[in-house]
N, C-alpha and C. Protein backbone atom coordinates (compact mmCIF):
# COMPACT_ATOMS: atom_id res chain seq x y z
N UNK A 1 19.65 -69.76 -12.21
CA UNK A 1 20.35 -68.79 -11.39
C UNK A 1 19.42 -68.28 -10.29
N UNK A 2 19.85 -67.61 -8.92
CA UNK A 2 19.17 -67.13 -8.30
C UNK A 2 20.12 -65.91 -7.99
N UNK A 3 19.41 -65.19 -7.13
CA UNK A 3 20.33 -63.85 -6.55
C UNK A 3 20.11 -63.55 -5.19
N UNK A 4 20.26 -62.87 -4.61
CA UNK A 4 20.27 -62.34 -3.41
C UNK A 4 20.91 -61.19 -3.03
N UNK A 5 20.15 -60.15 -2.71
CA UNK A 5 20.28 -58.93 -2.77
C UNK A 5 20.34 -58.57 -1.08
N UNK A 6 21.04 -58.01 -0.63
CA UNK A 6 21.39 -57.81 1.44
C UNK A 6 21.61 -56.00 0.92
N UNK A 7 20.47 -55.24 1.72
CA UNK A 7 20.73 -53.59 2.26
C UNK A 7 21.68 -53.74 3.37
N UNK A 8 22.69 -52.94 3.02
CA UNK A 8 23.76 -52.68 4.16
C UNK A 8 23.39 -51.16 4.87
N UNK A 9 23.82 -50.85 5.99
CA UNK A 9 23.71 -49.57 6.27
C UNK A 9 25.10 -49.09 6.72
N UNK A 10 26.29 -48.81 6.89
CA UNK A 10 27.59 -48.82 6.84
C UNK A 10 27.78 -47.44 8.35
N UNK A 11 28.10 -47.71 9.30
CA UNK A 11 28.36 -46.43 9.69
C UNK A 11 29.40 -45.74 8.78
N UNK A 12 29.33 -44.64 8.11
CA UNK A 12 29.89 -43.44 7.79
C UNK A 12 31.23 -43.59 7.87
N UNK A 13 31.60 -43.00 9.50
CA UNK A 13 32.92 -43.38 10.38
C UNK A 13 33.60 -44.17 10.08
N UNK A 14 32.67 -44.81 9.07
CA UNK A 14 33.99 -46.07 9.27
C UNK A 14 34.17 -47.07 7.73
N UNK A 15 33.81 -46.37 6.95
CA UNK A 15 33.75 -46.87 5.57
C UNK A 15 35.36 -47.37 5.24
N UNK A 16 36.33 -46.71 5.86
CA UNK A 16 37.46 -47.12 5.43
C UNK A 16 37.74 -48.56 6.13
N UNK A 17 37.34 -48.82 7.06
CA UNK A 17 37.27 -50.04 8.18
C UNK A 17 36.33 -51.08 7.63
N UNK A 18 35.60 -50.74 6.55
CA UNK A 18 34.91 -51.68 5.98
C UNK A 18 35.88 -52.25 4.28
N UNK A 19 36.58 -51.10 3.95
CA UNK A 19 37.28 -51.31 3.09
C UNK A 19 38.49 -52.04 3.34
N UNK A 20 38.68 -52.12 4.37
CA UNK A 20 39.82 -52.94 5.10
C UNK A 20 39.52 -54.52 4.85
N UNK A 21 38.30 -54.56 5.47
CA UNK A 21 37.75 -55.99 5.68
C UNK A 21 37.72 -56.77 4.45
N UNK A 22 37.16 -55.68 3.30
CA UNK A 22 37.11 -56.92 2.24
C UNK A 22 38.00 -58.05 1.78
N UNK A 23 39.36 -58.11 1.43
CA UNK A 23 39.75 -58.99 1.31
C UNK A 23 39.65 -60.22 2.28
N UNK A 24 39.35 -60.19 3.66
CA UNK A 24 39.01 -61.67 4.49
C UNK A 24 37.81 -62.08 4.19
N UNK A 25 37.39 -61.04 3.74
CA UNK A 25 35.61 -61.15 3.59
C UNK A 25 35.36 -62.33 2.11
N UNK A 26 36.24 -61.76 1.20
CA UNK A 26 36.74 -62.29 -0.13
C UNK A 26 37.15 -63.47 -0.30
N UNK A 27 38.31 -64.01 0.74
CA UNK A 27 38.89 -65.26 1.03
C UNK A 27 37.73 -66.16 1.94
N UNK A 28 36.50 -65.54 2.57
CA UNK A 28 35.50 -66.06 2.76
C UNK A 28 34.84 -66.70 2.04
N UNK A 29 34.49 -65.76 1.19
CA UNK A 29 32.95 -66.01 0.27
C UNK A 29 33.38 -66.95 -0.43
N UNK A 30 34.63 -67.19 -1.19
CA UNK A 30 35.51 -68.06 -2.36
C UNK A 30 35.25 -69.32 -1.97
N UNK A 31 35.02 -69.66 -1.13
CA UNK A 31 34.91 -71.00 -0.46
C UNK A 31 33.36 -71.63 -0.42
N UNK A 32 32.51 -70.83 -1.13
CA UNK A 32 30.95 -70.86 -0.66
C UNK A 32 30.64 -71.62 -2.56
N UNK A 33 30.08 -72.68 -2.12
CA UNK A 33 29.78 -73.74 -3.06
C UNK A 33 28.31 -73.01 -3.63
N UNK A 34 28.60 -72.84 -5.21
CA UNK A 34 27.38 -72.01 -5.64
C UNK A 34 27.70 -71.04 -5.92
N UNK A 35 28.19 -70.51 -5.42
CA UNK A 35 28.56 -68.84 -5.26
C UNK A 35 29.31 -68.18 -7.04
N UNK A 36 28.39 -67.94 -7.75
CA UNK A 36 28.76 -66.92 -9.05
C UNK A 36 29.78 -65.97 -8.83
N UNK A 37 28.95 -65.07 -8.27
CA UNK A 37 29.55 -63.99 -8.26
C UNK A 37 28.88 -63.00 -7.02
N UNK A 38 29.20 -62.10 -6.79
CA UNK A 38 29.59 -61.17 -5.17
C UNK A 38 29.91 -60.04 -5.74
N UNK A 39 28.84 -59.04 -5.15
CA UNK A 39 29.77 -57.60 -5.33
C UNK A 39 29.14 -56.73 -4.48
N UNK A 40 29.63 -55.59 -3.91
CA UNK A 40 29.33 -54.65 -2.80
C UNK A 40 29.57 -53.46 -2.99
N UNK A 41 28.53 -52.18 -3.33
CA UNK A 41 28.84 -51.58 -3.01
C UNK A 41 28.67 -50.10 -1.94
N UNK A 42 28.08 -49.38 -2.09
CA UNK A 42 28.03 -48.17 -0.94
C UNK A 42 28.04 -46.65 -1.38
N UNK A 43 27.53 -46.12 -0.71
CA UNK A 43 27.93 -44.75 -1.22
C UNK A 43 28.44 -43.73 0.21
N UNK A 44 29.04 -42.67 0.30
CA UNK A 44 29.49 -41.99 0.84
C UNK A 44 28.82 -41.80 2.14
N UNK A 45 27.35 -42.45 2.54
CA UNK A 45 26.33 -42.23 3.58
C UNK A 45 26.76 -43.72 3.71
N UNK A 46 27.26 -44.19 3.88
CA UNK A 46 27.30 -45.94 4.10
C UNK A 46 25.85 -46.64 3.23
N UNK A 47 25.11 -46.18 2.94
CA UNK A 47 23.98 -47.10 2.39
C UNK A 47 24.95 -47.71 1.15
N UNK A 48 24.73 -49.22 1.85
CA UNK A 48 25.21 -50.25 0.33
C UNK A 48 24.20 -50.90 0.20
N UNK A 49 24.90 -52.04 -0.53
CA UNK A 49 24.16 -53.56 -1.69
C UNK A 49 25.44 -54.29 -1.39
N UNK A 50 25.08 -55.54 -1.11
CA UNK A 50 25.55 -56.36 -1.40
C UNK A 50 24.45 -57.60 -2.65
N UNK A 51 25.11 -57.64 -3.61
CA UNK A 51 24.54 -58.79 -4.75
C UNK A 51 25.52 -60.45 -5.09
N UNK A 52 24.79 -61.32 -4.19
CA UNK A 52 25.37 -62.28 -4.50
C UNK A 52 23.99 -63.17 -5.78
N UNK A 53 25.18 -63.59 -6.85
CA UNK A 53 24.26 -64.54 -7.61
C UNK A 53 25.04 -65.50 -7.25
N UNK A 54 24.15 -66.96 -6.94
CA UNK A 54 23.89 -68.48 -6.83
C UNK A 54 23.46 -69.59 -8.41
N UNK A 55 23.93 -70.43 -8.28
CA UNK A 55 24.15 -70.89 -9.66
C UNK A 55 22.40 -71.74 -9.35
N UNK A 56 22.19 -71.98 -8.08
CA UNK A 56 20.73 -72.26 -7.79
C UNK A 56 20.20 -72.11 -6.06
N UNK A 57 18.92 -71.98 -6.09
CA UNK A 57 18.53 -71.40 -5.16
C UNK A 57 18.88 -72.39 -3.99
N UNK A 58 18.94 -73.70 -3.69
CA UNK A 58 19.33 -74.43 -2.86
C UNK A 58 20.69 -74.28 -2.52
N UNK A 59 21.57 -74.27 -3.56
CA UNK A 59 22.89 -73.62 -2.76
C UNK A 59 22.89 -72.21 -2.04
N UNK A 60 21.94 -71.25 -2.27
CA UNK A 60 22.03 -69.82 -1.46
C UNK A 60 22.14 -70.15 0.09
N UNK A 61 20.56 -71.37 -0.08
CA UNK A 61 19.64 -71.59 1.04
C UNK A 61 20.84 -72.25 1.90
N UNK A 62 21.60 -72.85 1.06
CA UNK A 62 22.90 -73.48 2.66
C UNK A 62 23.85 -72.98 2.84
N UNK A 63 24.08 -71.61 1.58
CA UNK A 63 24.76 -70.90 2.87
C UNK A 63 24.59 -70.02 2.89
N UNK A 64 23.51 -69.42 3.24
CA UNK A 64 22.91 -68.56 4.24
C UNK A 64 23.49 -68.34 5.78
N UNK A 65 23.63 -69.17 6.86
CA UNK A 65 24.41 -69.36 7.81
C UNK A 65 25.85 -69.19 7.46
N UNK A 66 26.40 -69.32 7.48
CA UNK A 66 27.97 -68.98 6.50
C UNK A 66 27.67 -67.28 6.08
N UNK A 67 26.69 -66.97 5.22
CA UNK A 67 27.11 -65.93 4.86
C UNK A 67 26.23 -64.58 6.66
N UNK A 68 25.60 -65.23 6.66
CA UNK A 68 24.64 -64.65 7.76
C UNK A 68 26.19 -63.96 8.75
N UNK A 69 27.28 -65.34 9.13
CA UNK A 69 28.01 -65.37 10.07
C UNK A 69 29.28 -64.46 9.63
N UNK A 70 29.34 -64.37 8.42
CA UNK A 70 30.41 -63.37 7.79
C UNK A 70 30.00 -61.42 7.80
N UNK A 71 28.58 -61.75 7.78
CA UNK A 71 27.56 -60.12 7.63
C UNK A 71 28.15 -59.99 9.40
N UNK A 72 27.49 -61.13 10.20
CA UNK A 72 27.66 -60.65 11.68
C UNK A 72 29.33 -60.02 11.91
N UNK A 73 29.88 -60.87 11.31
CA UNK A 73 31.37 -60.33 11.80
C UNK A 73 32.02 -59.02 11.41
N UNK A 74 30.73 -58.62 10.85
CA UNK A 74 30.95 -56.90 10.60
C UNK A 74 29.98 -55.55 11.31
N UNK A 75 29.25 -56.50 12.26
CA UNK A 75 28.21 -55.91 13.39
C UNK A 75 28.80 -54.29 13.30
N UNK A 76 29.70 -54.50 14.00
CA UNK A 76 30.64 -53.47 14.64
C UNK A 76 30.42 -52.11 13.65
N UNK A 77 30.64 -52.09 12.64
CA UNK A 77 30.76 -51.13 11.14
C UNK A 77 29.84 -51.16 10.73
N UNK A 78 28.30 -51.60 11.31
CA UNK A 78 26.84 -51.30 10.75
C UNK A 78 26.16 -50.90 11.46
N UNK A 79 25.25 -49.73 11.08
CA UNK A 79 24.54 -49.18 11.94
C UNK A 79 23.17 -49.75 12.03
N UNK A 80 23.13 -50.48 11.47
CA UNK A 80 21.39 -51.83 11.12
C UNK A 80 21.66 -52.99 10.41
N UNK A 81 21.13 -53.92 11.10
CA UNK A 81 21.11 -55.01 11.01
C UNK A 81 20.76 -54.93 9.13
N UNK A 82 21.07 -55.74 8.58
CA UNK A 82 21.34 -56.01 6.88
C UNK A 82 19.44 -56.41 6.59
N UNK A 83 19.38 -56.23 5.73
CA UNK A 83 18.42 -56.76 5.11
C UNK A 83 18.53 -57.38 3.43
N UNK A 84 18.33 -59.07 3.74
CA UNK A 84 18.19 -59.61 2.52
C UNK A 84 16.79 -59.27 1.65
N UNK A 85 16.87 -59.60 0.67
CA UNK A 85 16.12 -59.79 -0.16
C UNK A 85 16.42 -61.38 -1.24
N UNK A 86 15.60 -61.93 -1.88
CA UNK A 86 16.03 -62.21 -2.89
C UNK A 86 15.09 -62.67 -4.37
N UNK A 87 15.62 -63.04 -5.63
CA UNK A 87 14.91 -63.35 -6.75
C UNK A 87 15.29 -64.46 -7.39
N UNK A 88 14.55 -65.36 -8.34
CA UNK A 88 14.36 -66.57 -8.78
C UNK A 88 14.61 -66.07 -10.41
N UNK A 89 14.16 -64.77 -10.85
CA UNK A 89 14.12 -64.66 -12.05
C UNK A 89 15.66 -63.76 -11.99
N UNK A 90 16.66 -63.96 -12.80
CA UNK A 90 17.90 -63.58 -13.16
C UNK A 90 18.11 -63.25 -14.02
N UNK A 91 18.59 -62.12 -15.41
CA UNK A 91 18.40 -61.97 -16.22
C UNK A 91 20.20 -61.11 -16.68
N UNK A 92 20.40 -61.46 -17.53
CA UNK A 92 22.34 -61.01 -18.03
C UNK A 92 22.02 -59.59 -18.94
N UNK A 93 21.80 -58.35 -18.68
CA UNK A 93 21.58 -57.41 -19.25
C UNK A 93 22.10 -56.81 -20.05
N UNK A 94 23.58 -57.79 -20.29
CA UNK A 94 24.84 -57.59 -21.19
C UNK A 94 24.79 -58.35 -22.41
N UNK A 95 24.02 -59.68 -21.85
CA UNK A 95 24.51 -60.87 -22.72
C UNK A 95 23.93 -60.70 -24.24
């Protein structure tokens, strides 16, 4: 498994305009080969997370562009550019 962790910064103003988006955003990501699982969230200051896990790190790495181009198409509703992160070690805290 791999992960990948993106700081969002959300303008405020407009959290509901981001809540709008998710479902295209959703019918996006579904299509991304690799792709576990996705989740986003935020708090009332716009500071989010986005956490995507990858079933391996070479599928993140190709789509990166894809997902890069889906973050851009939300320019508009961020007040800073995203910052990824990511990790190699994955661990199920449930399992």
């Amino acid at each position: 498994m791999y992960a990948r962790i993106t700081q969002l910064q959300i303008d405020p103003l407009k959290l509901a305009e981001m809540r709008a988006a998710l479902p295209g955003i959703s019918a996006s990501l579904k299509g991304i080969a690799g792709m576990v699982e996705c989740k986003t969230c935020w708090d009332e200051n716009g500071k989010g997370l986005v956490f995507a896990l990858y079933e391996h790190q070479a599928q993140a790495e190709a789509a990166s562009a894809t997902v890069r181009g889906i973050l851009g198409g939300l320019a508009s509703l961020l007040t800073a550019a995203p910052v990824p992160s990511a990790g190699t070690e994955v661990f199920d805290l449930l399992a």
